[in-house]
Protein backbone atom coordinates (compact mmCIF):
# COMPACT_ATOMS: atom_id res chain seq x y z
CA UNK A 1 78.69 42.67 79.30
CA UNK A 2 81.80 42.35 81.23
CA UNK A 3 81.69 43.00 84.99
CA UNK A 4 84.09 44.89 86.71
CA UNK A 5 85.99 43.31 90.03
CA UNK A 6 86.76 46.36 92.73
CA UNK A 7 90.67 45.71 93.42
CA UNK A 8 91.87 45.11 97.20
CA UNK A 9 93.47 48.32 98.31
CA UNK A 10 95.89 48.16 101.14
CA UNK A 11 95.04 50.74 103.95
CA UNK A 12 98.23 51.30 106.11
CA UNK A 13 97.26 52.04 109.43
CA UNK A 14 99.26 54.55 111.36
CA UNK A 15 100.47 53.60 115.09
CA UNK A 16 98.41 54.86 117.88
CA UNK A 17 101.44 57.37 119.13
CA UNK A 18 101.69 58.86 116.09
CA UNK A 19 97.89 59.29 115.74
CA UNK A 20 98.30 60.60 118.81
CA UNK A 21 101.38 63.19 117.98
CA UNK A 22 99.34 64.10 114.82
CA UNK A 23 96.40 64.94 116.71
CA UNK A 24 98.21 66.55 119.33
CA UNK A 25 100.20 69.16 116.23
CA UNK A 26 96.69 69.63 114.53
CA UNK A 27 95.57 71.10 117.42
CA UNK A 28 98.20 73.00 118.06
CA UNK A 29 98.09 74.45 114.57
CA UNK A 30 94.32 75.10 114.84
CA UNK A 31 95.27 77.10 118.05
CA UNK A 32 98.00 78.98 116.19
CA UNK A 33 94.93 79.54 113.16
CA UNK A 34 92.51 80.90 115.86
CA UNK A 35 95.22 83.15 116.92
CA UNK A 36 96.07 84.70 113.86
CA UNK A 37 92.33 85.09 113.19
CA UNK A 38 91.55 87.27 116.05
CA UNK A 39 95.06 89.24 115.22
CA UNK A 40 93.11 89.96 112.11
CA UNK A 41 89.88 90.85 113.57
CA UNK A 42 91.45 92.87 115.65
CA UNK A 43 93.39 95.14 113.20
CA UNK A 44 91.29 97.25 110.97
CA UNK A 45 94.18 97.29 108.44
CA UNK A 46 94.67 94.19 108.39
CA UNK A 47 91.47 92.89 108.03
CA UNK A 48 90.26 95.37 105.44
CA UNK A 49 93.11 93.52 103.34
CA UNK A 50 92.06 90.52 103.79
CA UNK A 51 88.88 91.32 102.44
CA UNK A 52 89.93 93.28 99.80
CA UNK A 53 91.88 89.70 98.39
CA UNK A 54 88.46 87.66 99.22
CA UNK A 55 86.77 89.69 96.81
CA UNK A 56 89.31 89.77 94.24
CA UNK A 57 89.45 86.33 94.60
CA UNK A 58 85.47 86.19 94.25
CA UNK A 59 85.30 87.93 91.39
CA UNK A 60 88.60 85.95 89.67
CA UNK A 61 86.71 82.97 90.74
CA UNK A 62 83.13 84.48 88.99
CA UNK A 63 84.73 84.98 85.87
CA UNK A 64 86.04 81.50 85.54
CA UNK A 65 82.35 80.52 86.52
CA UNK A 66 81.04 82.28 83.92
CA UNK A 67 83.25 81.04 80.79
CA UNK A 68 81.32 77.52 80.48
């Protein structure tokens, strides 16, 4: 039986500043998530769409569930 050898993969590491600038706009796009999320809650409209599309999506998903 042959045996397989795991090949060396190269990992690039990023400099610390822009770890740290790619932390820093992660968190300010969570903040700008959690913003738009209590927007949402705080519309009726608006959030009785959005739920509308989860559970068209749900049920789009259910059906492909379903075809195995």
């Amino acid at each position: 039986m042959a045996t397989k050898v795991a090949k060396k993969v190269e990992v690039l590491s990023m400099p610390s500043r822009d770890m740290a600038q790619e932390k820093k706009w992660q968190a300010e796009s969570d903040l700008r998530t959690l913003q738009a999320a209590r927007e949402i809650e705080a519309s009726r409209t608006r959030l009785a769409a959005a739920k509308r599309c989860a559970d068209d999506q749900m049920k789009a998903l259910s059906r492909i569930k379903m075809k195995k």
